[in-house]
N, C-alpha and C. Protein backbone atom coordinates (compact mmCIF):
# COMPACT_ATOMS: atom_id res chain seq x y z
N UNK A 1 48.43 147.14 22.80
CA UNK A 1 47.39 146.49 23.55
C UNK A 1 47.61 144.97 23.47
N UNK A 2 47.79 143.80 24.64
CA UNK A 2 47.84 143.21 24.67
C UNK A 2 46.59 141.81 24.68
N UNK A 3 46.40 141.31 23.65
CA UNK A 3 45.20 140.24 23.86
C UNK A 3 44.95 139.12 25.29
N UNK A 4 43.99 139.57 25.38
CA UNK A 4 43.21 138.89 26.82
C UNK A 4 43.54 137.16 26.53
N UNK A 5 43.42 137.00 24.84
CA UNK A 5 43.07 135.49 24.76
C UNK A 5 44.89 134.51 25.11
N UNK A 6 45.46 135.38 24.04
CA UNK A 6 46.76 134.84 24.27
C UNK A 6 48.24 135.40 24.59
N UNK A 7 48.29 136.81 24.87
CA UNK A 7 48.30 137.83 25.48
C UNK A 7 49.76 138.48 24.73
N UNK A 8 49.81 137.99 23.22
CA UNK A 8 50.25 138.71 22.05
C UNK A 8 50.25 140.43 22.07
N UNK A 9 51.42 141.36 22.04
CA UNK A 9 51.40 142.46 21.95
C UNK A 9 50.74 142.28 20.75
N UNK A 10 49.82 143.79 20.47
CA UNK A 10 49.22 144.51 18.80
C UNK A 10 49.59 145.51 18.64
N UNK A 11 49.41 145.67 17.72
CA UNK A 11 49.71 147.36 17.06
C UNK A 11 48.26 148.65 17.68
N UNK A 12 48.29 149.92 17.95
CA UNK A 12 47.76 150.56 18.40
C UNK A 12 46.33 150.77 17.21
N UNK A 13 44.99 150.04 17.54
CA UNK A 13 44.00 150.30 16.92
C UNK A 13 43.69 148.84 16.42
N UNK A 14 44.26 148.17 16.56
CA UNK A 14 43.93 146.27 16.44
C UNK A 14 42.43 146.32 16.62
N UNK A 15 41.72 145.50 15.73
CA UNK A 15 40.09 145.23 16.77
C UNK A 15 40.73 144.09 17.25
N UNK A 16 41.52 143.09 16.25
CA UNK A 16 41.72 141.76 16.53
C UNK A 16 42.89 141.22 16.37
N UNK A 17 43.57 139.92 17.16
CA UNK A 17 44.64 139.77 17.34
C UNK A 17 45.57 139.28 16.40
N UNK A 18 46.63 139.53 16.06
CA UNK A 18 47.88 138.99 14.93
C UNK A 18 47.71 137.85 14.82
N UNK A 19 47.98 137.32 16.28
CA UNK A 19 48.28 135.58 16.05
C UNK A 19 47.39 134.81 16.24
N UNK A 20 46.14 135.17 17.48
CA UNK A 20 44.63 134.31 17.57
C UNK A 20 43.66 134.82 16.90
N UNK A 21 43.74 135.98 16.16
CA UNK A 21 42.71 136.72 15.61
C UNK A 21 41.23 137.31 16.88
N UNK A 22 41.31 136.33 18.24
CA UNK A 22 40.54 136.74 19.27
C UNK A 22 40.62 138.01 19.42
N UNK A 23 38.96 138.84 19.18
CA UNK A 23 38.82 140.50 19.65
C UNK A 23 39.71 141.02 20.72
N UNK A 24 40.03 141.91 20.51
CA UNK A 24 40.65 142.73 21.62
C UNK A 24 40.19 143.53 22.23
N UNK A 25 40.13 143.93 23.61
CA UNK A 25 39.13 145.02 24.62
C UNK A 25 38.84 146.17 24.13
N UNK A 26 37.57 146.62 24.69
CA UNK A 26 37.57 147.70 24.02
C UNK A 26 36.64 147.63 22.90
N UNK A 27 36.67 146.48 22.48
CA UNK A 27 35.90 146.88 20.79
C UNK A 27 34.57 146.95 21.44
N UNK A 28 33.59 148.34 20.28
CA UNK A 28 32.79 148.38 20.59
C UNK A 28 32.11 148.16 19.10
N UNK A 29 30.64 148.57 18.89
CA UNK A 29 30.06 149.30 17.60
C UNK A 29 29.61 150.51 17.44
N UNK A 30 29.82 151.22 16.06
CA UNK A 30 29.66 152.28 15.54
C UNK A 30 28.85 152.69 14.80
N UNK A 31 27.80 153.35 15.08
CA UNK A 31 26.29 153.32 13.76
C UNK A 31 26.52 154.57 12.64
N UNK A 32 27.37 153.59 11.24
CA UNK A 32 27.62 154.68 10.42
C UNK A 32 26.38 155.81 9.88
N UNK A 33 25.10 155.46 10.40
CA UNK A 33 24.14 156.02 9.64
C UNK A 33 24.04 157.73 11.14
N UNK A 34 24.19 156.82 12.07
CA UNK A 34 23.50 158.27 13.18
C UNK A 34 24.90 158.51 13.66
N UNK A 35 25.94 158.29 13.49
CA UNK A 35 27.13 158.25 14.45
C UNK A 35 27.29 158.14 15.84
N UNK A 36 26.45 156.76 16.61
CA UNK A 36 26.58 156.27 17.74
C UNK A 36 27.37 155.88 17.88
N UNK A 37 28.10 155.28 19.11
CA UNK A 37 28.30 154.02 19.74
C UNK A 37 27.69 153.36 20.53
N UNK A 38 28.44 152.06 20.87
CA UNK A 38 27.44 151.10 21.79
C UNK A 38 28.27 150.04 22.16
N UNK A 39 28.66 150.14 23.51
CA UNK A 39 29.49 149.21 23.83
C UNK A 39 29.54 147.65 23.63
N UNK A 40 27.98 147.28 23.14
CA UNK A 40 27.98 145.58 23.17
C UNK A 40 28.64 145.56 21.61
N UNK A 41 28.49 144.94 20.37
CA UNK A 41 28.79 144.33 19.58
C UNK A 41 27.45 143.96 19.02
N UNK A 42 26.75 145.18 18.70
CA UNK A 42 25.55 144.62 18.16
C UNK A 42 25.64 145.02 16.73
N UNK A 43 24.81 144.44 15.62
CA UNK A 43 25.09 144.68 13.98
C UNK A 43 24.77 145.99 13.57
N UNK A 44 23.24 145.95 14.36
CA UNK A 44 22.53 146.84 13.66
C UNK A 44 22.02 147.71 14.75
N UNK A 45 21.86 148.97 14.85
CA UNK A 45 21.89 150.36 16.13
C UNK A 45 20.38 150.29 15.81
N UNK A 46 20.11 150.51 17.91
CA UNK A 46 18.58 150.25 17.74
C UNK A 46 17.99 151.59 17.63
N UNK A 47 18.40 152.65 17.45
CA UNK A 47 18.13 154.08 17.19
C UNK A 47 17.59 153.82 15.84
N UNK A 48 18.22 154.00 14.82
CA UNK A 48 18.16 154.05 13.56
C UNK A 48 17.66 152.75 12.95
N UNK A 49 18.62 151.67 12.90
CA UNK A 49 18.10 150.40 12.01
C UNK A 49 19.61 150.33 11.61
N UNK A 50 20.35 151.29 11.60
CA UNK A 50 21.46 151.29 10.07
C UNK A 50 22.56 150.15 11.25
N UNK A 51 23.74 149.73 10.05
CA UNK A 51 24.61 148.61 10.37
C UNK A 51 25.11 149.66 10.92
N UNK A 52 25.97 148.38 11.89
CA UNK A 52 27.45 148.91 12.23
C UNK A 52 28.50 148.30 11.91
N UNK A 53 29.84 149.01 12.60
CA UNK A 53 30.29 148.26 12.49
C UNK A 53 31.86 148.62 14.08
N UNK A 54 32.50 147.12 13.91
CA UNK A 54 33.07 147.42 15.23
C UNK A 54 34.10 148.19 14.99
N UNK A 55 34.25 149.14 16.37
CA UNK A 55 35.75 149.76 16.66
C UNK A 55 35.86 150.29 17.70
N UNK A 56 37.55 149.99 17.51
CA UNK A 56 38.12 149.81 18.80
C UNK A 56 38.98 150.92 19.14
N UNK A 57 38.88 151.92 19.03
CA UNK A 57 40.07 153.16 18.36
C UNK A 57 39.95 154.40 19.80
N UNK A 58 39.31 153.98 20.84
CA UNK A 58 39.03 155.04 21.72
C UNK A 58 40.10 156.22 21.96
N UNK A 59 41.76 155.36 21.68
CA UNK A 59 42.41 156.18 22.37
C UNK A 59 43.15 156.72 21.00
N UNK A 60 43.19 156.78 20.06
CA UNK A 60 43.54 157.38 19.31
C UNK A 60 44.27 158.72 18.68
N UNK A 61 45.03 159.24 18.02
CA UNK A 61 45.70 160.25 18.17
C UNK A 61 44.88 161.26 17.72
N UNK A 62 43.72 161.14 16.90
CA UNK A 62 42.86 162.00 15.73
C UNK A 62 41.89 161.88 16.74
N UNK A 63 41.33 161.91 18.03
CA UNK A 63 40.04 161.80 18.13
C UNK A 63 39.09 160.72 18.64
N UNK A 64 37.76 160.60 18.81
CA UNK A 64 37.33 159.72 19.13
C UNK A 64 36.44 159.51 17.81
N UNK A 65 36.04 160.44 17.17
CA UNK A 65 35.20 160.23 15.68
C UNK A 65 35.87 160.21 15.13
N UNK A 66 35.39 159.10 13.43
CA UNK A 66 35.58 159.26 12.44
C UNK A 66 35.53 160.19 11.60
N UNK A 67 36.40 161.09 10.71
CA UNK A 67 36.44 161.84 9.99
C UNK A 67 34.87 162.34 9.21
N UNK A 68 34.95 163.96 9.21
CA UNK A 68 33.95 164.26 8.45
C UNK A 68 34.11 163.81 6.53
N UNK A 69 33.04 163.50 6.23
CA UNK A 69 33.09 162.91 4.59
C UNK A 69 32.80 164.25 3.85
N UNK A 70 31.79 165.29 4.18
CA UNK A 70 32.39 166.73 3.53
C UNK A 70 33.05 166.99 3.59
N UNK A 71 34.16 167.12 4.42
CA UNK A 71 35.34 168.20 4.53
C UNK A 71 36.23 167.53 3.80
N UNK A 72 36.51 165.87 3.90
CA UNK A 72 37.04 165.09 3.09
C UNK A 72 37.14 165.37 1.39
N UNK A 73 36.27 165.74 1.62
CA UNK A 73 35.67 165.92 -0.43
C UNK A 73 36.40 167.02 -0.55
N UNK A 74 35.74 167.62 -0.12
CA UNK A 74 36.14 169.33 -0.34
C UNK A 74 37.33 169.59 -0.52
N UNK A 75 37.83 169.15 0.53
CA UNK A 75 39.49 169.00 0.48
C UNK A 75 39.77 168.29 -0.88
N UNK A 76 39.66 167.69 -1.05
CA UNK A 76 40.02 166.42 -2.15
C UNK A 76 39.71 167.16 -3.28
N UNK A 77 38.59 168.08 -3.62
CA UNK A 77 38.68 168.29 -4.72
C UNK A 77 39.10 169.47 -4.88
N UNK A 78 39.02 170.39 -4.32
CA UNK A 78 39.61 171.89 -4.20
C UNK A 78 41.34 171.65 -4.00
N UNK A 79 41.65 171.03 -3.14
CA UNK A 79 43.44 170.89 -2.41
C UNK A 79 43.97 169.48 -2.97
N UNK A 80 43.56 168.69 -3.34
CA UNK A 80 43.72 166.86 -3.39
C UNK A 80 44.68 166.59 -4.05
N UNK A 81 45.16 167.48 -5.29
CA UNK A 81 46.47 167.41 -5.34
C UNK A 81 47.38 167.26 -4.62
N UNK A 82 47.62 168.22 -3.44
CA UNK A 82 48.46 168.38 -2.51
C UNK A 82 48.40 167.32 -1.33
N UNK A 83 47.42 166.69 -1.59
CA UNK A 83 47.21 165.06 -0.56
C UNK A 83 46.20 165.59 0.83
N UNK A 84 46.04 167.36 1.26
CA UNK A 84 45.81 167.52 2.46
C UNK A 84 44.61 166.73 3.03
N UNK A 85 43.15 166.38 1.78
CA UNK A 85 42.73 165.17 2.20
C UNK A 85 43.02 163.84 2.82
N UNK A 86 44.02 163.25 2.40
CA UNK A 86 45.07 162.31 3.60
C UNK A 86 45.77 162.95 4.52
N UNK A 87 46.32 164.09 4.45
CA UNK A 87 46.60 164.43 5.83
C UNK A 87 45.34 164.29 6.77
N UNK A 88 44.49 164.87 6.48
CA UNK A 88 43.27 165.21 7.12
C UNK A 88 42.55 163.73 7.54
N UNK A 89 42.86 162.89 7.13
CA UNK A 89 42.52 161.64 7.31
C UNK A 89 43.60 160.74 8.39
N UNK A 90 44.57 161.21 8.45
CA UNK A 90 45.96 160.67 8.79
C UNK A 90 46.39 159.30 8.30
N UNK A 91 46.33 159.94 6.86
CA UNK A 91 47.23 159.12 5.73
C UNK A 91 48.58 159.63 5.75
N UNK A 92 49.21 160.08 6.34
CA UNK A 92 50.26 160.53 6.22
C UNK A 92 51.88 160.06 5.11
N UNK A 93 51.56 159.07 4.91
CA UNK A 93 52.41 158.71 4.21
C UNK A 93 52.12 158.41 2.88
N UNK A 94 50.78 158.64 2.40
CA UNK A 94 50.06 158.70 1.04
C UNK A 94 49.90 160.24 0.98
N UNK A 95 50.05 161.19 2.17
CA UNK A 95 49.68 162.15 1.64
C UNK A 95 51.07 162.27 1.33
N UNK A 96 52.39 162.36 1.40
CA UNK A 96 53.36 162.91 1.43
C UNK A 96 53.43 162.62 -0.56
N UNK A 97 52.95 161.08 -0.54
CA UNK A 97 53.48 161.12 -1.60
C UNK A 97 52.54 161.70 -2.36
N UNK A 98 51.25 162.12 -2.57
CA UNK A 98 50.38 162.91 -3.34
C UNK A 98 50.90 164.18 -3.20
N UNK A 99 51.79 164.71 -2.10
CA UNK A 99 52.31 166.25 -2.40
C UNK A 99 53.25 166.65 -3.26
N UNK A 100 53.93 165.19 -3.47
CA UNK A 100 55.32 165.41 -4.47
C UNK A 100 55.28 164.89 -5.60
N UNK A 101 54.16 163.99 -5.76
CA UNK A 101 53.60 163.67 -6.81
C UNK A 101 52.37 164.24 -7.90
N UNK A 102 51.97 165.51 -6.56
CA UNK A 102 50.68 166.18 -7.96
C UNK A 102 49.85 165.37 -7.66
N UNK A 103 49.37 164.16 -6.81
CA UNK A 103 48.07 163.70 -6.63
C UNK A 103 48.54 162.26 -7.17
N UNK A 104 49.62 162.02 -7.40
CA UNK A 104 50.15 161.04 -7.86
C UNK A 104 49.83 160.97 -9.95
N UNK A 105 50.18 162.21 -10.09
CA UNK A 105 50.16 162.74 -11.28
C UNK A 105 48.60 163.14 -11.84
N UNK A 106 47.66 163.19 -10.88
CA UNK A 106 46.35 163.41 -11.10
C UNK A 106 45.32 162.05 -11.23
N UNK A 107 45.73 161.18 -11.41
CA UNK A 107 45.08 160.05 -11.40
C UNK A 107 44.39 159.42 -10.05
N UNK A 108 45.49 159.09 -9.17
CA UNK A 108 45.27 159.05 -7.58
C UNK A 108 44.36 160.25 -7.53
N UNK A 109 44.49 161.47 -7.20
CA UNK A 109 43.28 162.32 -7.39
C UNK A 109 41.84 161.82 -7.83
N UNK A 110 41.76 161.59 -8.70
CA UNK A 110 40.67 161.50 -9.46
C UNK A 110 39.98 160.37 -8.50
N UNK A 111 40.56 159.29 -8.51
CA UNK A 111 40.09 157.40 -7.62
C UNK A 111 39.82 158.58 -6.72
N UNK A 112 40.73 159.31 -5.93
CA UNK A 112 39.96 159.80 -4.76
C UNK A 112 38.57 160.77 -4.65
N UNK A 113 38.56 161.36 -5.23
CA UNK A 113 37.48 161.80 -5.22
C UNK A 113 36.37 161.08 -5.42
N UNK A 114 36.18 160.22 -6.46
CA UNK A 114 35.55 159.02 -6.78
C UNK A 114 35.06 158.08 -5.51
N UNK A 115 36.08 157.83 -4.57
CA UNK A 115 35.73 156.54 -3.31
C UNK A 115 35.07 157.77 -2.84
N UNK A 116 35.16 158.82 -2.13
CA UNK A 116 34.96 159.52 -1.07
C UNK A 116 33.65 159.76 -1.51
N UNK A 117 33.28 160.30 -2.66
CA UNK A 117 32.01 160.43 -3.30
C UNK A 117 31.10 158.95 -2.99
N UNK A 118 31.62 157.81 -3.17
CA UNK A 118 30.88 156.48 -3.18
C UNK A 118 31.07 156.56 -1.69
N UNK A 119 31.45 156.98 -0.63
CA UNK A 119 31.57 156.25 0.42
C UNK A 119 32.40 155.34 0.66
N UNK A 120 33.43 154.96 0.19
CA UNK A 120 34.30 154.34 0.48
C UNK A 120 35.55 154.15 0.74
N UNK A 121 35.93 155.57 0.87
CA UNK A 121 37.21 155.82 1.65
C UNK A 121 37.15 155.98 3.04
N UNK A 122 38.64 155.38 3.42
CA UNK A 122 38.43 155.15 5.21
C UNK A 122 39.38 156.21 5.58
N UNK A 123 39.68 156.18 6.99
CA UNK A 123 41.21 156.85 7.78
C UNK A 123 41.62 155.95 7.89
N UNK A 124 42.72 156.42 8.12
CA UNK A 124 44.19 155.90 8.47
C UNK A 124 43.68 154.40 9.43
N UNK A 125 42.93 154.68 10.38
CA UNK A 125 42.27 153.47 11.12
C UNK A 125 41.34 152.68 10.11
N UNK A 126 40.64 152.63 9.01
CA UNK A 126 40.06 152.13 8.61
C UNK A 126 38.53 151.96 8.63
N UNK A 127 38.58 152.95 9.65
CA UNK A 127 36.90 153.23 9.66
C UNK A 127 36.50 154.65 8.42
N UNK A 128 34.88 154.23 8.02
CA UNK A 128 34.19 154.50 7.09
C UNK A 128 34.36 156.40 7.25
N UNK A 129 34.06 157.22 6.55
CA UNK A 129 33.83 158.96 7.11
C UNK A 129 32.47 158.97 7.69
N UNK A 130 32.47 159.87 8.48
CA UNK A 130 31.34 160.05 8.96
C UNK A 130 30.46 161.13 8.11
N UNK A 131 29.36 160.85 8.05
CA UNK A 131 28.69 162.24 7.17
C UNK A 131 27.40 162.23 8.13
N UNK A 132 28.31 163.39 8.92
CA UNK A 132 27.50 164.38 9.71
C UNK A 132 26.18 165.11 9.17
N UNK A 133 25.19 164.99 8.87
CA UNK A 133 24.39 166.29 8.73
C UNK A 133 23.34 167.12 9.69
């Protein structure tokens, strides 16, 4: 995607540009609390109250949502050795190494379960999990 401001190629999922840091099209906001969108760039979703936050990811290979944060866990703690939680995230190259590593000898395991539990593990794009209920 090329920036409007100075018209710098980006990498696929940029909100913002390499070299002007100027937003790139497309960005919208995301209400981690109800799982909206909303095309302006507003903080806080007038549904709910809860923040957002921006993204720009429409065309994406995984989807238009952010990952479920149960299935995340679940995975993670039942399979997480085997990384399929980063697959499932499209970590792909952290999962590879949690498959040949045992979770990165169980430790990586453990942090993971830990963020995902706090909320603070992302995908591969960097947006938050969604926890659907």
């Amino acid at each position: 995607m090329n920036c409007n401001n100075c018209g710098t190629p980006n990498p696929a999922g940029a909100m913002y540009c390499t070299k002007c840091g100027a937003p790139l099209p497309n960005t919208r906001s995301f209400c981690q609390r109800c799982n909206r969108y909303y095309t302006d760039n507003t903080q806080y979703c007038p549904q709910c109250g809860g923040q957002t936050v921006q993204d720009n990811f429409a065309n994406n290979a995984y989807g238009d949502q952010p990952k479920d944060w149960l299935t995340t866990l679940l995975l993670c703690i039942f399979i997480g050795g085997l990384g399929v939680h980063r697959f499932y995230c499209g970590k792909i190259g952290t999962g590879v190494l949690w498959l040949l590593t045992g979770g990165v000898f169980g430790i990586g395991w453990l942090v993971d379960v830990i963020m995902i539990a706090c909320g603070s593990f992302t995908d591969n794009y960097g947006r938050p999990l969604a926890n659907r209920q």
